[in-house]
PDB file of N, CA and C in Angstrom:
ATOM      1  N   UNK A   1       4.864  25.331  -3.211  1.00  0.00           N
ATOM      2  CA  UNK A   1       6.001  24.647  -3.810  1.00  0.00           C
ATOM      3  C   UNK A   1       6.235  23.322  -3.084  1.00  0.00           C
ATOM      4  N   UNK A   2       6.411  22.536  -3.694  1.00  0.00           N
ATOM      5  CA  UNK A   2       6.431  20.789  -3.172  1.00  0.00           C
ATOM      6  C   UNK A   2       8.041  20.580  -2.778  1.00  0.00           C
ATOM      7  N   UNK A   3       8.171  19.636  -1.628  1.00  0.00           N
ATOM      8  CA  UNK A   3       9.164  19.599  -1.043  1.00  0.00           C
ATOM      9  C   UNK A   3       9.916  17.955  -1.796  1.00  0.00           C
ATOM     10  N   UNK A   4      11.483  18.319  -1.799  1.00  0.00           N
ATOM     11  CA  UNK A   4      12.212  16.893  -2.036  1.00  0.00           C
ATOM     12  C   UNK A   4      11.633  16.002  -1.509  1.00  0.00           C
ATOM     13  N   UNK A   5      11.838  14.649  -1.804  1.00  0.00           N
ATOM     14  CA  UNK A   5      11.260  13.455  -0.771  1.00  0.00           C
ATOM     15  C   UNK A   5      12.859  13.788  -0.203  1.00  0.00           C
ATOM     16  N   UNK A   6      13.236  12.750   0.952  1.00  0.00           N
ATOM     17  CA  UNK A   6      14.133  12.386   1.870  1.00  0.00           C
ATOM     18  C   UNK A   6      14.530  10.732   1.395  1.00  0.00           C
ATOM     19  N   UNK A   7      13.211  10.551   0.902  1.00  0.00           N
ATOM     20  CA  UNK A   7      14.136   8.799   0.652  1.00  0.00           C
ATOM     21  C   UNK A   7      12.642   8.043  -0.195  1.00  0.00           C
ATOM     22  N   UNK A   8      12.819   7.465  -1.614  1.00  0.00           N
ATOM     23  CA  UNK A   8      11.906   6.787  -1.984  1.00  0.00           C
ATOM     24  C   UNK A   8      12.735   5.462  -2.189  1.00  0.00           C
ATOM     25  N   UNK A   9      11.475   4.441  -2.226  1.00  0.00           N
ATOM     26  CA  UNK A   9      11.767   2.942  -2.606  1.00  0.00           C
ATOM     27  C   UNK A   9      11.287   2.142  -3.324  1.00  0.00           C
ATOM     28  N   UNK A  10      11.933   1.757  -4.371  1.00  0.00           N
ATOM     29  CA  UNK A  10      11.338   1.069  -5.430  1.00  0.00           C
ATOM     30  C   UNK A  10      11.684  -0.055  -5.610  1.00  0.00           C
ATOM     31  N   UNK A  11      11.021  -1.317  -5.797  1.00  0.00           N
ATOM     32  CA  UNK A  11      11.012  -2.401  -6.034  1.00  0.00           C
ATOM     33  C   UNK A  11      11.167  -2.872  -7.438  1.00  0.00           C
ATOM     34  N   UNK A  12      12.210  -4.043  -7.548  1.00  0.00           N
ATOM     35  CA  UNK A  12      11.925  -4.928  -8.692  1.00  0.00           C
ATOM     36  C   UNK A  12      11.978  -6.513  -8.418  1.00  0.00           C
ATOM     37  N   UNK A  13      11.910  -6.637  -9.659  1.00  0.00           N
ATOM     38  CA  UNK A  13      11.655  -8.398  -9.664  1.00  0.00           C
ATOM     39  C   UNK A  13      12.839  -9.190  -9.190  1.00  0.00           C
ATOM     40  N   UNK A  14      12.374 -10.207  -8.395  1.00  0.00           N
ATOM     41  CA  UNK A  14      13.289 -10.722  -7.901  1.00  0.00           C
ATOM     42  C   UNK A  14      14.441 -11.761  -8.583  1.00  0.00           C
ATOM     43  N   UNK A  15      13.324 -11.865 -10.050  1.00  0.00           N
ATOM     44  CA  UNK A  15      14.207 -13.221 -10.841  1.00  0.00           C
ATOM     45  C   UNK A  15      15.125 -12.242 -11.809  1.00  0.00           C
ATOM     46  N   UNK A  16      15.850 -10.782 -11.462  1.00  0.00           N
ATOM     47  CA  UNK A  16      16.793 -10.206 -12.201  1.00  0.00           C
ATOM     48  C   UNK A  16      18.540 -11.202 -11.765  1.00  0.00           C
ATOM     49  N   UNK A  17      18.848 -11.086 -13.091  1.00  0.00           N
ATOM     50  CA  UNK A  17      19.905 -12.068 -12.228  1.00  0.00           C
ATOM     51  C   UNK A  17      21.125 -11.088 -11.570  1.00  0.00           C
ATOM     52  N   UNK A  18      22.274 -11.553 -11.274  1.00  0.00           N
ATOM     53  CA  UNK A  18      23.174 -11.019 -10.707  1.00  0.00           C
ATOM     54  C   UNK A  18      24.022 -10.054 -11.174  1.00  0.00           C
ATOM     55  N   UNK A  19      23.671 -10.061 -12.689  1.00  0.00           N
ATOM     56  CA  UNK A  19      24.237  -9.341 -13.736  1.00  0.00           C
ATOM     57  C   UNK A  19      23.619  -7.621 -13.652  1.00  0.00           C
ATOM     58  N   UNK A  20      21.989  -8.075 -13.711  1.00  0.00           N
ATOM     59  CA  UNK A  20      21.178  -7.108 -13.821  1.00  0.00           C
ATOM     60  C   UNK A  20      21.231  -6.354 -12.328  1.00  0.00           C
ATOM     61  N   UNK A  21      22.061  -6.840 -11.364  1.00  0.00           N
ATOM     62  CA  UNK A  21      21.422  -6.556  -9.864  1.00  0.00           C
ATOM     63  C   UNK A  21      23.158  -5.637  -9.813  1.00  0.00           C
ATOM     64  N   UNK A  22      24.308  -5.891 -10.574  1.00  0.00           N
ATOM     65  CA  UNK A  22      25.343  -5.429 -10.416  1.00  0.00           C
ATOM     66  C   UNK A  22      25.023  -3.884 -11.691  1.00  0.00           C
ATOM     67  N   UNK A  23      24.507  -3.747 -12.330  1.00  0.00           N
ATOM     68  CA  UNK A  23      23.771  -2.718 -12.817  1.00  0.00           C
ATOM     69  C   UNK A  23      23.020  -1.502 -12.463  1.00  0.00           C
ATOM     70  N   UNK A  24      21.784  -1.901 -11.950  1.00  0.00           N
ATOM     71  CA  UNK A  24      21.315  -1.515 -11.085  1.00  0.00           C
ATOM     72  C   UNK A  24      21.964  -0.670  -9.900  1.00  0.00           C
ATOM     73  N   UNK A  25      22.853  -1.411  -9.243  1.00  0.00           N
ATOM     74  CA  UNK A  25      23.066  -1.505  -7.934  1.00  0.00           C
ATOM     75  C   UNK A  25      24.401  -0.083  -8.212  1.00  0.00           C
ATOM     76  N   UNK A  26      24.130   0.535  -8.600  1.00  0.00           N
ATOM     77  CA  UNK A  26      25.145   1.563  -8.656  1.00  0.00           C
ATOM     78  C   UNK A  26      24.961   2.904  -8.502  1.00  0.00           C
ATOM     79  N   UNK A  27      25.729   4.311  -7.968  1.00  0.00           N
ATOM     80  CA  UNK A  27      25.188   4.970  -8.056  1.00  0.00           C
ATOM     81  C   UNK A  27      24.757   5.914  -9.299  1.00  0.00           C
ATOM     82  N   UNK A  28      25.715   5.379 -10.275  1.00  0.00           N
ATOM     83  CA  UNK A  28      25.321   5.938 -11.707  1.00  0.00           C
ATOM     84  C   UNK A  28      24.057   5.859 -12.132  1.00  0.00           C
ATOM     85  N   UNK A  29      23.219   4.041 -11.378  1.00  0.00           N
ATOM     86  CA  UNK A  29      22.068   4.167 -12.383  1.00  0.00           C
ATOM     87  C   UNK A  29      20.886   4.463 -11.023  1.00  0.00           C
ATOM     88  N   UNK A  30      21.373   5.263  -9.788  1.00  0.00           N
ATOM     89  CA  UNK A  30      20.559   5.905  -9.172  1.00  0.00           C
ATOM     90  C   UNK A  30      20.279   7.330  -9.338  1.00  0.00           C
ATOM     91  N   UNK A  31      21.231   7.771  -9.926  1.00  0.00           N
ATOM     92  CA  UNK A  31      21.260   9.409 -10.535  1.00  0.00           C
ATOM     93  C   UNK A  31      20.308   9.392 -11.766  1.00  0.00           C
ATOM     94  N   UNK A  32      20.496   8.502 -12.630  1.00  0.00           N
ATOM     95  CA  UNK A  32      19.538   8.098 -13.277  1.00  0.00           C
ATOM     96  C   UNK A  32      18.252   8.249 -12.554  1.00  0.00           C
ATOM     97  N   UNK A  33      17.985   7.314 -12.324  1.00  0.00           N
ATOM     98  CA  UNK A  33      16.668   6.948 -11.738  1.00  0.00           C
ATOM     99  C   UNK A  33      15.970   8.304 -10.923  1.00  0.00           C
ATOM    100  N   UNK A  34      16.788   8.975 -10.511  1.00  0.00           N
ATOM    101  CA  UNK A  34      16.283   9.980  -9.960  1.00  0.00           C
ATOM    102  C   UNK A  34      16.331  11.255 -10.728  1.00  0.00           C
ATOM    103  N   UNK A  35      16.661  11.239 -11.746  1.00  0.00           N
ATOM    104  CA  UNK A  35      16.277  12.668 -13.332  1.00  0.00           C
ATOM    105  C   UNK A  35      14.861  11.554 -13.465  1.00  0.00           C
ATOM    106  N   UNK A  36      14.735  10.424 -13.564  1.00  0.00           N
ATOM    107  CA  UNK A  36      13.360   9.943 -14.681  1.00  0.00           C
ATOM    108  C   UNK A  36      12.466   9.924 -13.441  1.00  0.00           C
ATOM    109  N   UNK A  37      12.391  10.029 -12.428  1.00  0.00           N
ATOM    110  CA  UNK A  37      11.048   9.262 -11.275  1.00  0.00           C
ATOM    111  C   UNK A  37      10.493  11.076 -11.146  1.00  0.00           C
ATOM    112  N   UNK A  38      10.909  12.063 -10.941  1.00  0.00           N
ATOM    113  CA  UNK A  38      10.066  13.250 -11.204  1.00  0.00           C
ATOM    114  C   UNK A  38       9.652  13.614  -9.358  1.00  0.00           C
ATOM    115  N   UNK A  39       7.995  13.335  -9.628  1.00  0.00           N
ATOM    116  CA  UNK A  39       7.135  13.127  -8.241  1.00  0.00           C
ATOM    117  C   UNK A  39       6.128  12.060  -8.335  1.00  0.00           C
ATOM    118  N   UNK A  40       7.195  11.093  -8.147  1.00  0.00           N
ATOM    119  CA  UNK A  40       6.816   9.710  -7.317  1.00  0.00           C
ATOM    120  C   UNK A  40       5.127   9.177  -6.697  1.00  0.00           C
ATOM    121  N   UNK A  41       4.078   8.446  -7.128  1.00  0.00           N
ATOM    122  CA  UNK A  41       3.743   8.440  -6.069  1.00  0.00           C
ATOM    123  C   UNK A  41       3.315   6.718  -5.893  1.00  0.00           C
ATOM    124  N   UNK A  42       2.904   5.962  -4.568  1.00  0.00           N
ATOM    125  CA  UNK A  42       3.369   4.464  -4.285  1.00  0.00           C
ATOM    126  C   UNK A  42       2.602   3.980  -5.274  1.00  0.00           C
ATOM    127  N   UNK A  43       2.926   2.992  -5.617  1.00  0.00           N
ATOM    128  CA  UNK A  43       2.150   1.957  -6.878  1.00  0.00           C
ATOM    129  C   UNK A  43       2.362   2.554  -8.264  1.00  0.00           C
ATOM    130  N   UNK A  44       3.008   3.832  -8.415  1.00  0.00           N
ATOM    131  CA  UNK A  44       3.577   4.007 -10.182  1.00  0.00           C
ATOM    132  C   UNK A  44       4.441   3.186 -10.089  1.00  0.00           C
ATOM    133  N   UNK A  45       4.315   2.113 -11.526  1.00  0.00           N
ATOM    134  CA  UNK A  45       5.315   1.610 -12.033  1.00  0.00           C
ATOM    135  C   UNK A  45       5.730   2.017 -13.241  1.00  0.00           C
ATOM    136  N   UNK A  46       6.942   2.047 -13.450  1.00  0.00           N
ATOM    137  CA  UNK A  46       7.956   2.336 -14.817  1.00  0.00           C
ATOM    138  C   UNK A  46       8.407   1.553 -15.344  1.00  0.00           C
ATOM    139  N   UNK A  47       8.941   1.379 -16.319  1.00  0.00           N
ATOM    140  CA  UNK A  47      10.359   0.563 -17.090  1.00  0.00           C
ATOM    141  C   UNK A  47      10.981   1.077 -17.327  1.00  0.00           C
ATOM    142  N   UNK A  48      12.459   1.084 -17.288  1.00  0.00           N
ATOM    143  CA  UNK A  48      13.457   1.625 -17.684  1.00  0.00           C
ATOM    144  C   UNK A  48      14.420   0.246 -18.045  1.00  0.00           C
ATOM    145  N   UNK A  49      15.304   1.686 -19.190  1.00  0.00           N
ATOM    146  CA  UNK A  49      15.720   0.512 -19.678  1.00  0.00           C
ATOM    147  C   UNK A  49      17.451   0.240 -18.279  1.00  0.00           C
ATOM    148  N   UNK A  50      17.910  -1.022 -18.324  1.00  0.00           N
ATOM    149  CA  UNK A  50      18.907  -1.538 -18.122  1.00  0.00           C
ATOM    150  C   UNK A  50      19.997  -2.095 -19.170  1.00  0.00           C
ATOM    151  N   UNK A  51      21.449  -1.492 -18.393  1.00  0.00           N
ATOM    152  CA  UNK A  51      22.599  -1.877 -19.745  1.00  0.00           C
ATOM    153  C   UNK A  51      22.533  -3.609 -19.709  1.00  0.00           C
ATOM    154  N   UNK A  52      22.678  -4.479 -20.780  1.00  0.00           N
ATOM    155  CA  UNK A  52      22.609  -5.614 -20.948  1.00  0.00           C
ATOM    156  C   UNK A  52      24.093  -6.212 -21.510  1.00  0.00           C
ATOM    157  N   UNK A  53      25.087  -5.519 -21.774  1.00  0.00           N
ATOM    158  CA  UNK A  53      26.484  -5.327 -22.281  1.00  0.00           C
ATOM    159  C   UNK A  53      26.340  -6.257 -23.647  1.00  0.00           C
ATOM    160  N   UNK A  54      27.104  -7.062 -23.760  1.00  0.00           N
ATOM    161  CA  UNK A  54      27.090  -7.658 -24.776  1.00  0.00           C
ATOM    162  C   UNK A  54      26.119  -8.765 -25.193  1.00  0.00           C
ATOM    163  N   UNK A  55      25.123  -9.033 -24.481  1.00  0.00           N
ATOM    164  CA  UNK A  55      24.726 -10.573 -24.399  1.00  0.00           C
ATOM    165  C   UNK A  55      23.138 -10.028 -24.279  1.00  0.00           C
ATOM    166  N   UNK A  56      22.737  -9.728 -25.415  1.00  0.00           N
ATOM    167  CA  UNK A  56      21.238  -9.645 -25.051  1.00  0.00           C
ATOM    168  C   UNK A  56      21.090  -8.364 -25.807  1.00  0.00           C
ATOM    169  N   UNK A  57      19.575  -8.245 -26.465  1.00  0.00           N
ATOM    170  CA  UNK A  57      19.090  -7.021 -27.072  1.00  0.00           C
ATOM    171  C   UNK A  57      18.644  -5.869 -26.488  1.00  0.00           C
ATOM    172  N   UNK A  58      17.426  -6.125 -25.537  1.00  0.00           N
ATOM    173  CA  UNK A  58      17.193  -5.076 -24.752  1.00  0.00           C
ATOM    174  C   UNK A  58      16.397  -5.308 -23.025  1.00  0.00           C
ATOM    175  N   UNK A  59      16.788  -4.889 -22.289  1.00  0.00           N
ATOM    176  CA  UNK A  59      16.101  -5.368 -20.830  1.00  0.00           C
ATOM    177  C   UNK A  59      15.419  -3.812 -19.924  1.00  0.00           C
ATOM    178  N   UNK A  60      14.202  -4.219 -20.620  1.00  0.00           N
ATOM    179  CA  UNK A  60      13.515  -2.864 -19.842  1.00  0.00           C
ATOM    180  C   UNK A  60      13.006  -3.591 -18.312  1.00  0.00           C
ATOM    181  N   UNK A  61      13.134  -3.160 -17.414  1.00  0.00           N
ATOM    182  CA  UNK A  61      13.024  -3.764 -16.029  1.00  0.00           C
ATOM    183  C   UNK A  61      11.948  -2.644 -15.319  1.00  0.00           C
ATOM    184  N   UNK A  62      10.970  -3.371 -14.344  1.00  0.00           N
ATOM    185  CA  UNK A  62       9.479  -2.513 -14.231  1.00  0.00           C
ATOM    186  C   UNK A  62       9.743  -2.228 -12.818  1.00  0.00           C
ATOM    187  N   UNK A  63      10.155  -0.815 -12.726  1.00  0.00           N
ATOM    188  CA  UNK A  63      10.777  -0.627 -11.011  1.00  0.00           C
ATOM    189  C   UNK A  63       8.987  -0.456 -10.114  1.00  0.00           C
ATOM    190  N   UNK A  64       8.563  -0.423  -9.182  1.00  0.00           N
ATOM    191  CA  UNK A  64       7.824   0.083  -8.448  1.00  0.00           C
ATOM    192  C   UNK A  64       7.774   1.101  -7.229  1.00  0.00           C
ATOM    193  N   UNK A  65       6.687   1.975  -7.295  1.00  0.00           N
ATOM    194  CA  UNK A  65       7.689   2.970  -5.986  1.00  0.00           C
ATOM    195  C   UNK A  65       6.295   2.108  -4.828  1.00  0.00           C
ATOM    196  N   UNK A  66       7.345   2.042  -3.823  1.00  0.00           N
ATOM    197  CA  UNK A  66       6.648   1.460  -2.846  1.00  0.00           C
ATOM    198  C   UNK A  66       6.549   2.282  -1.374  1.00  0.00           C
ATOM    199  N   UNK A  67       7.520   3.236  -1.586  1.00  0.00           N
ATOM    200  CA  UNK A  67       7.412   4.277  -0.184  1.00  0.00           C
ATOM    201  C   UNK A  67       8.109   5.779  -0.768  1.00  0.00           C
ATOM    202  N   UNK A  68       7.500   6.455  -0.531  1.00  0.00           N
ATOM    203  CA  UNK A  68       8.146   7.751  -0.866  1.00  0.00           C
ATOM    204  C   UNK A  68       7.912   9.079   0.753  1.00  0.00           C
ATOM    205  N   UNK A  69       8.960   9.365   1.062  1.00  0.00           N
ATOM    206  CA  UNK A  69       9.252  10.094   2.218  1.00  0.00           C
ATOM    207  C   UNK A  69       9.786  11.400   2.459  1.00  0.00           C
ATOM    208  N   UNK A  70       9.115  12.559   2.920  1.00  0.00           N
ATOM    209  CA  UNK A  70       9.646  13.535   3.267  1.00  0.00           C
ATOM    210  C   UNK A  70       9.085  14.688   2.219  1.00  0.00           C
ATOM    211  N   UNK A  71       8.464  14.030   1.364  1.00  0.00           N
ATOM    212  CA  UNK A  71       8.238  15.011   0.027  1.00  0.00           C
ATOM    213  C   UNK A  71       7.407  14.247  -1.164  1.00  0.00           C
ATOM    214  N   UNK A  72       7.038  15.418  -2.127  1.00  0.00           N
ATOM    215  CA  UNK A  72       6.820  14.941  -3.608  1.00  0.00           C
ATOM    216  C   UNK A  72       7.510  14.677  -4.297  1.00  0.00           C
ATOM    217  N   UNK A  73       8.529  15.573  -4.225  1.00  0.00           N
ATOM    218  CA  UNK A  73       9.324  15.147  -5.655  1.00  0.00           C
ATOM    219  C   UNK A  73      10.751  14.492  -5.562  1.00  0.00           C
ATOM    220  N   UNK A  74      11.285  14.178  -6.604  1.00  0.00           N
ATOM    221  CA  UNK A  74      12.896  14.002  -5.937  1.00  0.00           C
ATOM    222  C   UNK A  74      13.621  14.841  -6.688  1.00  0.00           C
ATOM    223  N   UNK A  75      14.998  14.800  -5.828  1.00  0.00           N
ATOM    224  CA  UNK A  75      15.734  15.924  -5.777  1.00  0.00           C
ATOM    225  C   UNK A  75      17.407  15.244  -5.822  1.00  0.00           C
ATOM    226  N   UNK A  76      18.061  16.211  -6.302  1.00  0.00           N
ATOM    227  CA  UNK A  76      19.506  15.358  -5.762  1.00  0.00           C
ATOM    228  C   UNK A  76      19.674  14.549  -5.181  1.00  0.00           C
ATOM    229  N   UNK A  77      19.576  15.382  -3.814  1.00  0.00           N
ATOM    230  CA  UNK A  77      19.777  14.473  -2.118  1.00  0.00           C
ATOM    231  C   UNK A  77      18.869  13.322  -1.871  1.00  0.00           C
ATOM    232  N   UNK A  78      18.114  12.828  -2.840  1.00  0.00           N
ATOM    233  CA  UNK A  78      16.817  12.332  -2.367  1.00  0.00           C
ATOM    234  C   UNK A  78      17.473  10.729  -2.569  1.00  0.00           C
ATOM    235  N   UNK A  79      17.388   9.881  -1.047  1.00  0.00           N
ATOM    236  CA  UNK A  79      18.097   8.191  -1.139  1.00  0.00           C
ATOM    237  C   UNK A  79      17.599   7.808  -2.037  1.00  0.00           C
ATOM    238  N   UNK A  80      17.404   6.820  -2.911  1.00  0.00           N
ATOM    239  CA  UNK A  80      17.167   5.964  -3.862  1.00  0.00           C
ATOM    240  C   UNK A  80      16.957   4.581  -3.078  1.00  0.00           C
ATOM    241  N   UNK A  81      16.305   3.353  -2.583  1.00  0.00           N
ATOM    242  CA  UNK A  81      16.584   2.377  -1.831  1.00  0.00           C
ATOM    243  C   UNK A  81      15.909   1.496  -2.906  1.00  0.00           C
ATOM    244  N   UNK A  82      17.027   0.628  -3.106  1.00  0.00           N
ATOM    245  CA  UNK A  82      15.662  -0.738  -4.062  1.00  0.00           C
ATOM    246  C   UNK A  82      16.045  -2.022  -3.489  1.00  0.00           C
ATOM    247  N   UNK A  83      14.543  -2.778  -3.364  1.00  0.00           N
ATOM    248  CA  UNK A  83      13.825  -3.956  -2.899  1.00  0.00           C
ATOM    249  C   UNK A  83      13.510  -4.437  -3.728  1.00  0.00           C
ATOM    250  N   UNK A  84      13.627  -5.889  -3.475  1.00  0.00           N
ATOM    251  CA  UNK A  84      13.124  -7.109  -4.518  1.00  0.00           C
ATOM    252  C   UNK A  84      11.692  -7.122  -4.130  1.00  0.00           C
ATOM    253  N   UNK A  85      10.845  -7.902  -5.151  1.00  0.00           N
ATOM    254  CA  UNK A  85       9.600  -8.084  -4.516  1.00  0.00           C
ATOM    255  C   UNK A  85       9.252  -8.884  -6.093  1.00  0.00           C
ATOM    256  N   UNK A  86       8.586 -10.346  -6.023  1.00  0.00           N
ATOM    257  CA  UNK A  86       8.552 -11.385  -6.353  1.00  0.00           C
ATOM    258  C   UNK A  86       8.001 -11.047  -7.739  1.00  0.00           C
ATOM    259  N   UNK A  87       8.829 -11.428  -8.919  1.00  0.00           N
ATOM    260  CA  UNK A  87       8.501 -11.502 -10.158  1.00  0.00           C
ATOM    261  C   UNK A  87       9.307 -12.244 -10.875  1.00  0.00           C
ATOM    262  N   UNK A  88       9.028 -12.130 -12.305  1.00  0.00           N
ATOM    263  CA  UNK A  88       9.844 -12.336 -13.063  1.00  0.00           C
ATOM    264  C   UNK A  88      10.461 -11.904 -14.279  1.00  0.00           C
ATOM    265  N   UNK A  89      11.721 -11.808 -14.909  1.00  0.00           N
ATOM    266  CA  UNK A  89      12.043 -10.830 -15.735  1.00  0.00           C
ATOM    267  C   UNK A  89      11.543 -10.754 -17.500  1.00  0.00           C
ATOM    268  N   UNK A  90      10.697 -10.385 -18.047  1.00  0.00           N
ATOM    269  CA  UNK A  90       9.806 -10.459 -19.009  1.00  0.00           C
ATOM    270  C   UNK A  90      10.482  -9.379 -20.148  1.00  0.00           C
ATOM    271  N   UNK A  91      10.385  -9.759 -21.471  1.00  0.00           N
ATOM    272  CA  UNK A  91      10.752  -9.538 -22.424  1.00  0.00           C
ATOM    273  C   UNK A  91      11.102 -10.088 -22.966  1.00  0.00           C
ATOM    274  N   UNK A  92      11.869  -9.334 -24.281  1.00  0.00           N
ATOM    275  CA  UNK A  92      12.969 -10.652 -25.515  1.00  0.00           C
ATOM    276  C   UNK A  92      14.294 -10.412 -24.479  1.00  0.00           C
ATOM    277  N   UNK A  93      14.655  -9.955 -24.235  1.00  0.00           N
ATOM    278  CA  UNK A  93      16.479 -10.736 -23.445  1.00  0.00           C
ATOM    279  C   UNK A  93      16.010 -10.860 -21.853  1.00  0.00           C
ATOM    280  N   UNK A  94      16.553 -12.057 -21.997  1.00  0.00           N
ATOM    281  CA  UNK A  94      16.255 -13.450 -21.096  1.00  0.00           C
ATOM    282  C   UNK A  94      18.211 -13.754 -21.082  1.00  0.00           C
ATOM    283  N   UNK A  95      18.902 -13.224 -21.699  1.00  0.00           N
ATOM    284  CA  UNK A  95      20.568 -13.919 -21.555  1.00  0.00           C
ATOM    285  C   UNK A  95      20.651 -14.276 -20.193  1.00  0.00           C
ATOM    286  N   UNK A  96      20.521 -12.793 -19.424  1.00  0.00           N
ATOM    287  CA  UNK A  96      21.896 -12.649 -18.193  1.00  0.00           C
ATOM    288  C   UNK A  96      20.494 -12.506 -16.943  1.00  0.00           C
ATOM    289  N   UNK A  97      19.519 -13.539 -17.126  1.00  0.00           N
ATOM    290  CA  UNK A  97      17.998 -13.156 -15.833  1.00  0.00           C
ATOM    291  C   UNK A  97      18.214 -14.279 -15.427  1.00  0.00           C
ATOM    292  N   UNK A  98      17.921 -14.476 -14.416  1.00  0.00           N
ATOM    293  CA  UNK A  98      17.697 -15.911 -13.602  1.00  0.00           C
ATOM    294  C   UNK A  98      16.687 -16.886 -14.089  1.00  0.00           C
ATOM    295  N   UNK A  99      15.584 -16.382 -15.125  1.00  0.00           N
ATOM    296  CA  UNK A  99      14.388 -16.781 -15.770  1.00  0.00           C
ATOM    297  C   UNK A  99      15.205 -17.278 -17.160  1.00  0.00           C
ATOM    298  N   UNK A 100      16.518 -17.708 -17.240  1.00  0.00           N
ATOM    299  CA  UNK A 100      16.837 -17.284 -18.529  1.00  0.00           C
ATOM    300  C   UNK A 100      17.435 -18.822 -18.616  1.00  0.00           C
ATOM    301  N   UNK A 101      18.080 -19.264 -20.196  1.00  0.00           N
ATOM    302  CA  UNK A 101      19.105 -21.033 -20.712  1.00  0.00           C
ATOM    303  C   UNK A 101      19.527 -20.689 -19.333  1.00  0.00           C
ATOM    304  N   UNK A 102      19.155 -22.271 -19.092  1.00  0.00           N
ATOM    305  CA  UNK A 102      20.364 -22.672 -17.705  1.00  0.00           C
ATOM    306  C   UNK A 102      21.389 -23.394 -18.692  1.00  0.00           C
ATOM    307  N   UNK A 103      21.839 -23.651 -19.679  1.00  0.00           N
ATOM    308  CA  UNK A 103      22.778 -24.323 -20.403  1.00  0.00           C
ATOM    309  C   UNK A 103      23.824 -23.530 -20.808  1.00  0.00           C
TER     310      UNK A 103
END
């Protein structure tokens, strides 16, 4: 039987803007993230989608796992830690990305 990890880390793009990073950055969409990541292992990447509220159609964002610790799989208890790591935000909604109208 495979043990919880203790702490995985996944990376995204760095050109998410502040919108997408106040999203993210919560523990709602780490509970998330941790029902969809399963057993992790470094270099799977995903998309999931991100809420975009009113201003934009859809923003699937490509997390990466870059360290996974203590275990295979995740579990409740298991940290969630996310790191930028140099990209840019790709798709049709471009509203609320740093890649996006500067006007």
């Amino acid at each position: 039987m495979s043990r919880d990890a203790s702490r995985v880390v996944l990376s995204f793009p760095d050109g998410l803007s502040e919108w997408g990073r106040d999203q993210i950055d919560t523990d709602r969409y780490r509970n998330y993230l941790r029902r969809m990541l399963d057993e992790p292992h470094v270099g799977d990447e995903r998309e999931e989608f991100v809420d975009v509220g009113c201003c934009g159609d859809s923003l699937d964002l490509t997390f990466r796992v870059e360290v996974v610790e203590g275990g295979s799989r995740v579990g409740d208890d298991t940290a969630i830690e996310l790191v930028e790591r140099s990209g840019r935000v790709e798709g049709g909604w471009r509203v609320q990305s740093a890649g996006g109208p500067t006007e």
